[in-house]
Structure formats: C-alpha cells, structure tokens
C-alpha atoms as a PDB file:
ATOM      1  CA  UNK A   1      29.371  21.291 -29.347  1.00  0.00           C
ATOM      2  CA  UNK A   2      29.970  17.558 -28.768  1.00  0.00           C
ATOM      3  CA  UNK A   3      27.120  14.761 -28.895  1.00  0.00           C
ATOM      4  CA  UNK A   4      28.613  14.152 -25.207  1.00  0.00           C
ATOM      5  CA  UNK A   5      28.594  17.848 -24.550  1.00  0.00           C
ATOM      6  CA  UNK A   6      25.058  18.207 -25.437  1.00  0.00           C
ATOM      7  CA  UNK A   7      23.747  15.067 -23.338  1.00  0.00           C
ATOM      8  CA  UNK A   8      25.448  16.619 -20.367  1.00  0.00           C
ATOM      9  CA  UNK A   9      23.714  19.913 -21.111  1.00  0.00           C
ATOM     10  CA  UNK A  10      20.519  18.176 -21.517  1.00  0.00           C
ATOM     11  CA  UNK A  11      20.608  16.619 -18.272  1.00  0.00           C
ATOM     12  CA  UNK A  12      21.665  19.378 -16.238  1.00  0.00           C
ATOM     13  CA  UNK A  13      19.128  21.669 -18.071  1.00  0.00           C
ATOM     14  CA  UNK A  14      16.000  19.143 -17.492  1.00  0.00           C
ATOM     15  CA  UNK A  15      13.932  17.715 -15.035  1.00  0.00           C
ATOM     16  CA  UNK A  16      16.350  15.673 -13.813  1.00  0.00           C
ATOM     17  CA  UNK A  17      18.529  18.500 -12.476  1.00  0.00           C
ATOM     18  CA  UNK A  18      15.543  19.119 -10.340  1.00  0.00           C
ATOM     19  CA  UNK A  19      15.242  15.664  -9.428  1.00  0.00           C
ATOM     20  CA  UNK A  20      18.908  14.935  -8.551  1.00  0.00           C
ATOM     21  CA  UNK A  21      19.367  18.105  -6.062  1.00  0.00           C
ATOM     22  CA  UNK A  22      15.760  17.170  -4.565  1.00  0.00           C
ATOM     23  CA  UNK A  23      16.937  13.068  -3.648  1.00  0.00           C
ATOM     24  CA  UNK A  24      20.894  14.130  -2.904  1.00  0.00           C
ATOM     25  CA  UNK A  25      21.041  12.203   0.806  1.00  0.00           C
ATOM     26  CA  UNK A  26      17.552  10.962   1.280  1.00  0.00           C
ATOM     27  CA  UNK A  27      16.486   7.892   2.306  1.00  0.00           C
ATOM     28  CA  UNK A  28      14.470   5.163   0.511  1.00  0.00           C
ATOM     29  CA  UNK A  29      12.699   3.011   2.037  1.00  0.00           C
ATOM     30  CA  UNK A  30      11.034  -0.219   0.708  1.00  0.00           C
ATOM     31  CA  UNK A  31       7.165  -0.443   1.980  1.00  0.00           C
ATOM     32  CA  UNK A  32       6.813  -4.082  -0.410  1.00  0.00           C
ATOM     33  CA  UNK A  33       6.966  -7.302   0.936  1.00  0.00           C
ATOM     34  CA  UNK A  34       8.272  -9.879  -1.495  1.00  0.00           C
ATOM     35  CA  UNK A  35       5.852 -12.369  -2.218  1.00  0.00           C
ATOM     36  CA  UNK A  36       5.938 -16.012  -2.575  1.00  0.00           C
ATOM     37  CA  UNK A  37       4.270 -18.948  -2.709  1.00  0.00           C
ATOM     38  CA  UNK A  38       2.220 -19.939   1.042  1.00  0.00           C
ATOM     39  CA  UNK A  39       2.479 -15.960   2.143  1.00  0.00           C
ATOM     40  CA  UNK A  40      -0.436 -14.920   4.522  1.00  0.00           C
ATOM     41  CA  UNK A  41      -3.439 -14.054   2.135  1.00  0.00           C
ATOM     42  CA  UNK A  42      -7.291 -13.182   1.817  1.00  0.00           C
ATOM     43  CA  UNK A  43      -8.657 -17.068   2.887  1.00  0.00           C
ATOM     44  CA  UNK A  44     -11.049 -17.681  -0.212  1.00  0.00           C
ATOM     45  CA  UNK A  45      -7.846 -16.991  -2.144  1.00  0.00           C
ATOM     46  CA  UNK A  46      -5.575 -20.265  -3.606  1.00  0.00           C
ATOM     47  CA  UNK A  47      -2.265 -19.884  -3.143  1.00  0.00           C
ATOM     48  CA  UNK A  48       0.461 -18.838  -5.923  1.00  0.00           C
ATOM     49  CA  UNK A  49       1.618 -21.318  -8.207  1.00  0.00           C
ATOM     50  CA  UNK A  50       5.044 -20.583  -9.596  1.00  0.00           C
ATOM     51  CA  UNK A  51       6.716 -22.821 -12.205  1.00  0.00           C
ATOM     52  CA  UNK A  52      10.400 -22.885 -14.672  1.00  0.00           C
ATOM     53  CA  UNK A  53       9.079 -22.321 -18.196  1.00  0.00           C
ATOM     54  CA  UNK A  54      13.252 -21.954 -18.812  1.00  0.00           C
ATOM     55  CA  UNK A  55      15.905 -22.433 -15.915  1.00  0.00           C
ATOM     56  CA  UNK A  56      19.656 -21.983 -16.324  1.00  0.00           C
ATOM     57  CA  UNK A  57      20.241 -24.569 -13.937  1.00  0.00           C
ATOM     58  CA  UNK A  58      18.624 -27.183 -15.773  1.00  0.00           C
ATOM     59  CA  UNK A  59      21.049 -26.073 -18.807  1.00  0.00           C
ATOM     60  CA  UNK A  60      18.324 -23.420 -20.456  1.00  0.00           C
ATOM     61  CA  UNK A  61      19.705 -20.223 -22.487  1.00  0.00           C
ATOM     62  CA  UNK A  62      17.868 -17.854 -19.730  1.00  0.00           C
ATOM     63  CA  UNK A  63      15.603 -18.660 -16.885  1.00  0.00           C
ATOM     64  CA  UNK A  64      11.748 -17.804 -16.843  1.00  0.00           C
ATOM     65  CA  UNK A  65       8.951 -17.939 -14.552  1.00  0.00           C
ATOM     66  CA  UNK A  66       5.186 -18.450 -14.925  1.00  0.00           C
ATOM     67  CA  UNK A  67       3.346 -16.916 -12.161  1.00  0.00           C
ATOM     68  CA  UNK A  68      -0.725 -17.780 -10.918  1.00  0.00           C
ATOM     69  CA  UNK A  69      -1.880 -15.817  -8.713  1.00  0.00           C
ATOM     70  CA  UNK A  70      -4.578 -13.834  -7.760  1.00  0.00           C
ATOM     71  CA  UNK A  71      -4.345  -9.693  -8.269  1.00  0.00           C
ATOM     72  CA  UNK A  72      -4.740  -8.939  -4.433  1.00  0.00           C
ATOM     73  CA  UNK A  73      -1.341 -11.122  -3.715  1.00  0.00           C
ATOM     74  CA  UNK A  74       0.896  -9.909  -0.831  1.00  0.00           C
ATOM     75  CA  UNK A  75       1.461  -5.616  -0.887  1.00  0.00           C
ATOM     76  CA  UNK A  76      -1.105  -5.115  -3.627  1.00  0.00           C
ATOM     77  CA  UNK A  77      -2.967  -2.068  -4.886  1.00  0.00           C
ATOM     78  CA  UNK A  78      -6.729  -2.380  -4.543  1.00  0.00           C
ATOM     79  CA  UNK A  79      -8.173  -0.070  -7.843  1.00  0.00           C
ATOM     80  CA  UNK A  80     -12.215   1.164  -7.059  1.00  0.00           C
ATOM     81  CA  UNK A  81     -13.466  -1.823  -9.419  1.00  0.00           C
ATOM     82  CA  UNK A  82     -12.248  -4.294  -6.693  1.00  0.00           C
ATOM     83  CA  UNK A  83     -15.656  -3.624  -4.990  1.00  0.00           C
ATOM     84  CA  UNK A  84     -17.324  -0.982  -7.248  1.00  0.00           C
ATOM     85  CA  UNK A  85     -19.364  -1.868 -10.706  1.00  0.00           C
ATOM     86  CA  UNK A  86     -18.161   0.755 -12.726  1.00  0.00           C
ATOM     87  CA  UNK A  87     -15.486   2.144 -11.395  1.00  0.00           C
ATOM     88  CA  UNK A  88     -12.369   3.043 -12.092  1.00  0.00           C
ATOM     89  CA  UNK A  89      -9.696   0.287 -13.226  1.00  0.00           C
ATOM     90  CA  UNK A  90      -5.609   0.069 -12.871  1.00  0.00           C
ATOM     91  CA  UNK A  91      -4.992   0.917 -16.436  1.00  0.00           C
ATOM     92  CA  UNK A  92      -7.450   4.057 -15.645  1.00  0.00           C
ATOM     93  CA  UNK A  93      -5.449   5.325 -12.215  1.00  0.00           C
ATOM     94  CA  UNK A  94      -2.956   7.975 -14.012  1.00  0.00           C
ATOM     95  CA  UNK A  95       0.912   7.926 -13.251  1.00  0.00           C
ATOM     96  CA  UNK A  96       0.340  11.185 -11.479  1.00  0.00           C
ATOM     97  CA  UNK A  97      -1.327   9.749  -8.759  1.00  0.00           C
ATOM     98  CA  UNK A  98       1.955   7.550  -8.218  1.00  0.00           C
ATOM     99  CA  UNK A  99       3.661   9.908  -6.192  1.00  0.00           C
ATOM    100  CA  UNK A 100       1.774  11.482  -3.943  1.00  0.00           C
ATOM    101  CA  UNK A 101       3.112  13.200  -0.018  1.00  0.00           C
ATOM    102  CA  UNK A 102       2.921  10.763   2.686  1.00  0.00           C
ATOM    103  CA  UNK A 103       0.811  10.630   5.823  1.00  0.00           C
ATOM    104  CA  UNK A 104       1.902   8.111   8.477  1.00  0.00           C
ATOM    105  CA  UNK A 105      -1.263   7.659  10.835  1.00  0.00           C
ATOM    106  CA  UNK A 106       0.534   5.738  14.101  1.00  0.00           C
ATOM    107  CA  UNK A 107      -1.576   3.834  16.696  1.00  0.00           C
ATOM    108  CA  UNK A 108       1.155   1.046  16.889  1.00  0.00           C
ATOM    109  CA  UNK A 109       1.154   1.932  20.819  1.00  0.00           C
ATOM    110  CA  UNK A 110      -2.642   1.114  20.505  1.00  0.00           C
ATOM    111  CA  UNK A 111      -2.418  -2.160  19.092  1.00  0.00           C
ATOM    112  CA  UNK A 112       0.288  -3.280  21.199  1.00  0.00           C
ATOM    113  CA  UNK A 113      -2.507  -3.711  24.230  1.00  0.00           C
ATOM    114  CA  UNK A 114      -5.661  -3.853  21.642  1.00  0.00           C
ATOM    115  CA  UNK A 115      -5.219  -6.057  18.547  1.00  0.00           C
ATOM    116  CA  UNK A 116      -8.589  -4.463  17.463  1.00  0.00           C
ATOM    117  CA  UNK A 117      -7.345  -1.013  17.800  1.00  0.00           C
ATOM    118  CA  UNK A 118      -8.571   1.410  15.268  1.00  0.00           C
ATOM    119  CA  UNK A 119      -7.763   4.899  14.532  1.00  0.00           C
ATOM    120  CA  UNK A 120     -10.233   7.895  15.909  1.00  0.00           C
ATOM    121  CA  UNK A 121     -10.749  11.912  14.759  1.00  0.00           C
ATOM    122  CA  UNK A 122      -8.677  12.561  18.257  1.00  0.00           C
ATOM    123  CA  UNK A 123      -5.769  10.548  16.020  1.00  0.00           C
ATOM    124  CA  UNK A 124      -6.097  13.063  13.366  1.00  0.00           C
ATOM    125  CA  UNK A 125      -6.259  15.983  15.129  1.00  0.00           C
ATOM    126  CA  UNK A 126      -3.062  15.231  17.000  1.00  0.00           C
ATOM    127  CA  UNK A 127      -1.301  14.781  14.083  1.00  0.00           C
ATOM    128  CA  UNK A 128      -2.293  17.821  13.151  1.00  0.00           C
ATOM    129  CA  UNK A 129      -1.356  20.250  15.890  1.00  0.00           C
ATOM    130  CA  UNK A 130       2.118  18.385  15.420  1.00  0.00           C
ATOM    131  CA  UNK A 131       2.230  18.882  11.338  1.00  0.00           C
ATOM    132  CA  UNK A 132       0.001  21.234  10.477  1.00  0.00           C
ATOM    133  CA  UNK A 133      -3.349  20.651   8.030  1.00  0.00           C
ATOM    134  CA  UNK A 134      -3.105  16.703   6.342  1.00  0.00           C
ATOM    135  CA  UNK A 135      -2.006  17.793   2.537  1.00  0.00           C
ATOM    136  CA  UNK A 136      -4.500  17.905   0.058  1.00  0.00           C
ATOM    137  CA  UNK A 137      -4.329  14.309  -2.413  1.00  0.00           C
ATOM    138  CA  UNK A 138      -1.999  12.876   0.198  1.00  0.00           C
ATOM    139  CA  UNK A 139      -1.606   9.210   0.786  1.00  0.00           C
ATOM    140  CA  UNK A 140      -2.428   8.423   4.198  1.00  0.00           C
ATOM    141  CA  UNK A 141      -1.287   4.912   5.746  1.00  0.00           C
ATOM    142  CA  UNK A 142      -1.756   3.510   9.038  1.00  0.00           C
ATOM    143  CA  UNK A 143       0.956   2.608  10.782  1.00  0.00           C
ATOM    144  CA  UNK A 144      -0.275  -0.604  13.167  1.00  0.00           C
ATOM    145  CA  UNK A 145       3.201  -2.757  13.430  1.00  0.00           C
ATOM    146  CA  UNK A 146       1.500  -5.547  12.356  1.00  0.00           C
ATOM    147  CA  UNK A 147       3.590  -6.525   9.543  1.00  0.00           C
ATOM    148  CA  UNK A 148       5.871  -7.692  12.378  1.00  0.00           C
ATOM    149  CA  UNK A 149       4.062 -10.348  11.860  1.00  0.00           C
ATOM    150  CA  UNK A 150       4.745 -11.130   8.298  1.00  0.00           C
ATOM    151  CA  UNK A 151       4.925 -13.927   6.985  1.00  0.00           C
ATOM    152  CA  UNK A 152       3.224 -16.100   9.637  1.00  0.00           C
ATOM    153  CA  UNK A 153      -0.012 -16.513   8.504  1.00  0.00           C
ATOM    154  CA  UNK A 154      -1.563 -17.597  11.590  1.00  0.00           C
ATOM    155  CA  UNK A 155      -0.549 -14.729  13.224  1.00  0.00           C
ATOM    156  CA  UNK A 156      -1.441 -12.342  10.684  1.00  0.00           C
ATOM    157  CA  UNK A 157      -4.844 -13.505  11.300  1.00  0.00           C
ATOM    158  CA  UNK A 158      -5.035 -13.552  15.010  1.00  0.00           C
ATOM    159  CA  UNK A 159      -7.593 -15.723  15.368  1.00  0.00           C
ATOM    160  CA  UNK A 160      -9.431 -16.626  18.543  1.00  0.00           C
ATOM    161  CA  UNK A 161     -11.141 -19.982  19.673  1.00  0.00           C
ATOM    162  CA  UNK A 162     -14.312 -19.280  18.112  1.00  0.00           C
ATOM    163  CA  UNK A 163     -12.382 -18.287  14.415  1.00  0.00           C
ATOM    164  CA  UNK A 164     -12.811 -14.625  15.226  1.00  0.00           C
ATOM    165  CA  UNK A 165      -9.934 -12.530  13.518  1.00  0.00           C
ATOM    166  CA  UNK A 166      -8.586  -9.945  15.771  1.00  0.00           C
ATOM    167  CA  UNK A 167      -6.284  -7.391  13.585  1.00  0.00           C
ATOM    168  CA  UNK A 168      -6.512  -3.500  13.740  1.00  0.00           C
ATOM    169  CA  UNK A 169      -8.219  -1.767  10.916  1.00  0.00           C
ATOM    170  CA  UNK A 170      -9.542   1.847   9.886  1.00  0.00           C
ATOM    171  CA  UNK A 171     -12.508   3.233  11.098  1.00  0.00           C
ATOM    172  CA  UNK A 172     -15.801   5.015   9.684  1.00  0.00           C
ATOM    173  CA  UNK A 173     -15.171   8.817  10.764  1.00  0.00           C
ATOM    174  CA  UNK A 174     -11.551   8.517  10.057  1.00  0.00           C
ATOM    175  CA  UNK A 175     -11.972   7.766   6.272  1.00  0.00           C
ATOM    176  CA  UNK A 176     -15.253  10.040   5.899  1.00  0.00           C
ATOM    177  CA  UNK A 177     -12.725  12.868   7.534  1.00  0.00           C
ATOM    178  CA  UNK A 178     -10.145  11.984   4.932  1.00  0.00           C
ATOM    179  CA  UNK A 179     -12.415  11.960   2.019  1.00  0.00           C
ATOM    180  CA  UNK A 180     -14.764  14.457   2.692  1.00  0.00           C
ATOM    181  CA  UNK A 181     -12.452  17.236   5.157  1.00  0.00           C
ATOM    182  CA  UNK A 182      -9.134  16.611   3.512  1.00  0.00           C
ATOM    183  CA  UNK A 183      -9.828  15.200   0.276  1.00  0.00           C
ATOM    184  CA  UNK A 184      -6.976  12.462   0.602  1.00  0.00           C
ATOM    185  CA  UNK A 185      -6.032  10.467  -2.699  1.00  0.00           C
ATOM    186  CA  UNK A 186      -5.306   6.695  -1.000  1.00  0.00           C
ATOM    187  CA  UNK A 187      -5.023   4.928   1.713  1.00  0.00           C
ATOM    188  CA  UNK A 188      -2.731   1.926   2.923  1.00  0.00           C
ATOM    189  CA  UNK A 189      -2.358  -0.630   5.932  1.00  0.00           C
ATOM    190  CA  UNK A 190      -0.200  -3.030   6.842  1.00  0.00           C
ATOM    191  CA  UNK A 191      -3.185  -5.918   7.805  1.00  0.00           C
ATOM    192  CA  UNK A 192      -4.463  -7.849   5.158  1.00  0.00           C
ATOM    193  CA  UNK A 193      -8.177  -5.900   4.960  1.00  0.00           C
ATOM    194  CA  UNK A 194      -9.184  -2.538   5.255  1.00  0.00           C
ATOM    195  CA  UNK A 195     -12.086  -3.470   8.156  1.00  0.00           C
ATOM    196  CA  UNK A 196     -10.961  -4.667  11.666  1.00  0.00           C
ATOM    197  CA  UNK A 197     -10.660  -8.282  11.693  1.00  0.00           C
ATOM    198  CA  UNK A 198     -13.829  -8.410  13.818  1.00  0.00           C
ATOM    199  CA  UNK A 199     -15.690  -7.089  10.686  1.00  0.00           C
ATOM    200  CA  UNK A 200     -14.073  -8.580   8.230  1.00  0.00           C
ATOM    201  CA  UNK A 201     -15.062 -12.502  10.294  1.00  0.00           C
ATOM    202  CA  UNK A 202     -18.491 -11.563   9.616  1.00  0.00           C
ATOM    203  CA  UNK A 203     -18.154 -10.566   5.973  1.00  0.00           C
ATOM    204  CA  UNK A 204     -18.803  -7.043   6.796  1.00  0.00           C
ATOM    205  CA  UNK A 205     -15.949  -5.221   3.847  1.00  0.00           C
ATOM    206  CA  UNK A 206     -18.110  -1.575   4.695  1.00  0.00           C
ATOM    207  CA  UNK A 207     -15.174   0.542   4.937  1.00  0.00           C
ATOM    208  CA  UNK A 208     -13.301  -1.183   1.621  1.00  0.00           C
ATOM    209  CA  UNK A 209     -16.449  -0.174  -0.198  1.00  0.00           C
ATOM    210  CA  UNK A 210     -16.828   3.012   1.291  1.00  0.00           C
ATOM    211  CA  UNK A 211     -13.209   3.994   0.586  1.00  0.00           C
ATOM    212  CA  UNK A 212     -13.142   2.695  -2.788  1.00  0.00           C
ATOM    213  CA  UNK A 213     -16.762   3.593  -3.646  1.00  0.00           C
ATOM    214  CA  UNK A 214     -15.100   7.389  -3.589  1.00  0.00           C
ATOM    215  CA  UNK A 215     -12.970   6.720  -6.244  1.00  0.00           C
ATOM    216  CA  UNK A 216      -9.476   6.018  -3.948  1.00  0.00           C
ATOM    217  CA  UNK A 217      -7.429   3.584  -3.947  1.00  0.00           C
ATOM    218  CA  UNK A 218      -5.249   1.656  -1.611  1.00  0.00           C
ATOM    219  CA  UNK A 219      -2.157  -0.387  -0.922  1.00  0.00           C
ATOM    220  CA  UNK A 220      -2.798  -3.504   1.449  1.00  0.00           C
ATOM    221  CA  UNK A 221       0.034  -5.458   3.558  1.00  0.00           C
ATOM    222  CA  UNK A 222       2.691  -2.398   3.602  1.00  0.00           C
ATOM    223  CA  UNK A 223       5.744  -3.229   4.808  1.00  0.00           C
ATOM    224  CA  UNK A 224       8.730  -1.201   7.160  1.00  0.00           C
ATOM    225  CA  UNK A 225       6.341   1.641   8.250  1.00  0.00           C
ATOM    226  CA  UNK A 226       8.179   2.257  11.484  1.00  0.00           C
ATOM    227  CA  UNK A 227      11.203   3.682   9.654  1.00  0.00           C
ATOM    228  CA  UNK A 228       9.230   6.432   8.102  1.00  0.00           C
ATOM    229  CA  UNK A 229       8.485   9.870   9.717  1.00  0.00           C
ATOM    230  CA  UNK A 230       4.928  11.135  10.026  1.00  0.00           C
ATOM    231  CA  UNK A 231       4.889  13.417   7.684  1.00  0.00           C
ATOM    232  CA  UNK A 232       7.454  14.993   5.205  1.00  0.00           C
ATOM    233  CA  UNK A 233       7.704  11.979   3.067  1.00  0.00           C
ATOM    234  CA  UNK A 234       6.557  11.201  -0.406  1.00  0.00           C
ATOM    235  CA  UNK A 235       5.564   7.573  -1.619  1.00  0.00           C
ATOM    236  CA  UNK A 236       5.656   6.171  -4.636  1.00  0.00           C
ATOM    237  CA  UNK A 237       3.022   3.519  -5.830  1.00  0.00           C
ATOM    238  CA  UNK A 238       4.007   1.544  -9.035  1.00  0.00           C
ATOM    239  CA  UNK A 239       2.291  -1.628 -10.788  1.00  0.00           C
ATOM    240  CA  UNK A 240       1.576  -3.318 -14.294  1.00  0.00           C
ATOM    241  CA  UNK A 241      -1.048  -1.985 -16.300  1.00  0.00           C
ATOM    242  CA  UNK A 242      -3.790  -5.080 -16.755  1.00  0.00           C
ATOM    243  CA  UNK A 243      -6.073  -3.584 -18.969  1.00  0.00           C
ATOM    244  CA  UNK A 244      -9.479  -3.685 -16.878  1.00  0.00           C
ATOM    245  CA  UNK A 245      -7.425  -4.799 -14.185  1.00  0.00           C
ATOM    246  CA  UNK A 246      -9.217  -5.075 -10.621  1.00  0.00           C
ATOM    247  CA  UNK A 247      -5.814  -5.497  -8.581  1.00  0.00           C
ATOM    248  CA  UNK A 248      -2.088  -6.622  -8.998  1.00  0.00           C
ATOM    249  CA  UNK A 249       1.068  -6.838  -6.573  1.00  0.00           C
ATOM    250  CA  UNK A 250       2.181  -3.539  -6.180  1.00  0.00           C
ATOM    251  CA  UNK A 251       6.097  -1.878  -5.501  1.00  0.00           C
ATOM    252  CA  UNK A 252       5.741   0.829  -3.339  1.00  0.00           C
ATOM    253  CA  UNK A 253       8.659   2.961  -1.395  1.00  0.00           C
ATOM    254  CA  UNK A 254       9.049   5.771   0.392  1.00  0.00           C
ATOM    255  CA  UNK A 255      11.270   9.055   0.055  1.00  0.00           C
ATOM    256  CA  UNK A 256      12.589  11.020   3.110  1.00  0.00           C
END
C-alpha cells in the first residue's frame, strides 16, 4: 500500500468520515460580531486600543497587531469566575462543552412592541409542544433581534430621559427552569447583559450571578440569530485559553 493510499484509508476509516457525511449541505452560520475599536460595550469598560507593532504597508516583513482590551469585548464568553469566587475559569471549561445542540428561545415579536420584553415558562412550554422536551446540556439562546442594532451604541442601550436602559433580557423562572428542569449547559443573548436593561441601570446583575453561580456559562452580543431554526441545530463555542481567564472574545457559529 501507498503512503497516499494509506492517508486516504485513514480518512475514510476515522472520525472524519463521520463528520463529512454529517455537514454534506448544511448551513453555517456565523453568530460573532467582529469587533473593533468604539463597538457598543459594558459602560465602566475603556474602549479597545489597537496598534501596528509590524505593518506591510509601512514596508515591514509581515504585519502585526497589539490588541487592549477588556475580556468581555463584543460576542464574548462569560466563564462562572466572571461573577463567582471560585469558580470555574476558561482554561477549566473542557472542549466538550464546545459543541453542544442548540435552543433558539424567540420573543423577537415581543420586543418589537416591549423593549423590556423578557421570556416566561409559557415561552418554554410552547417550544416544547412544537419540539419536543429542551435536550439535556443544550445551549439555549434568546433570540430578541436586538443585534439589529449593532453597532450603534446608543441604540444598543436604549436609553430613556432619565438614563434608564430599556433592552430585553432573561428572566428568573426561565433560567431556574433551565438549570434545575432541563439541566441546560449555557446560555446566550444578543443584548449586552444577561438582566433587562431596567435591572442592569440599577446595578442589579441577579440573573448573571444566578446563571453563572450554577456553574454555566454564556455567550453575550450573539449575532444573525434570525437565520437559525429553533431547534435542530448545533453551536459551536470556541476561544483562547487565558490561563485563569475570567472572559475573552469568543467565535461562535451555528450548524443546520
């Protein structure tokens, strides 16, 4: 047998075989907003700083960046340790939990009238006569339209006269329901904080702590939700590996 023989026997024999028959005409979709310097962001935050180290326009060899930023910058993964002494860090969140089936929560409709929409159990439980039971260690994200409004910061924020944020969010019973009734893995949204913007103006982060105080994670400003199904899909969460690190941009897609 050839070395080329062999490869081609050791591809067609492997996972990959698997893999290949599995993707053959689905559809990816990008959930990641690509971020930059003066995107919408968490208002204590300073904004990125991006400089040339090396630039092959100014007659370098190669060009190189140097990026400051914060970890929660643009669609970022939020590890437990963001809020929680103790627990668990990226470089602790296994690769397994990378690809997990997809949940798409929608109350879009909601939001169009009610910028402080959240979801309810009623939500959930229509989704469910349509699907069937929410998958065990699924990733469930709540589909809200808002990243429409990407990358105008003021509208992100939705402020009213009085500096009073008005953006959707989750809700209490929805994430106890997913934790404790379905045990979900993570969550995601497309605003910029897990609490309704009328929370979140009076410093009150109760559901981020809640959800991450279980040992989830989650995936803030998602992008392109409205092209996904809600259910059937698979997503997959990817990002460096800080050691000890408390958050970092995130690229996350979508199968389907």
């Amino acid at each position: 047998m050839t070395i080329s023989a062999a490869r081609t026997d050791s591809l067609t024999s492997g996972a990959w075989e698997g893999f290949s028959s599995v993707l053959a005409g689905r559809t990816f979709t990008d959930l990641t907003h690509a971020f930059h310097p003066g995107q919408p962001r968490f208002p204590a935050f300073p904004d990125e700083v991006r400089s040339d180290l090396f630039d092959l326009e100014a007659g370098d060899g190669f060009t190189a960046h140097q990026y400051t930023i914060v970890g929660q910058w643009g669609t970022h993964v939020d590890p437990p340790s963001h809020f929680i002494r103790s627990g668990r860090t990226l470089d602790h969140i296994s690769v397994q939990e990378m690809i997990l089936p997809l949940v798409v929560l929608d109350i879009s409709d909601r939001v169009d009238k009610d910028p402080d929409a959240t979801p309810s159990l009623a939500d959930i439980e229509a989704w469910e006569e349509r699907h069937g039971r929410i998958p065990e260690d699924s990733f469930v994200a709540l589909r809200s339209g808002w990243s429409s409004r990407w990358p105008d910061g003021e509208a992100m924020a939705n402020r009213d006269a009085d500096g009073v944020s008005h953006t959707p969010g989750w809700s209490a019973e929805v994430l106890r329901f997913f934790v404790e009734e379905r045990n979900i893995r993570a969550i995601g949204h497309e605003q910029t904080d897990t609490d309704p913007g009328q929370a979140t103006s009076r410093s009150d982060f109760s559901l981020e702590t809640y959800i991450l105080a279980q040992g989830r994670w989650q995936i803030e400003l998602l992008a392109s939700l409205e092209s996904l199904p809600e259910a059937g899909a698979a997503i997959v969460a990817t990002w460096p590996k800080p050691q000890g690190g408390s958050g970092f941009p995130a690229r996350v897609f979508a199968i389907h």
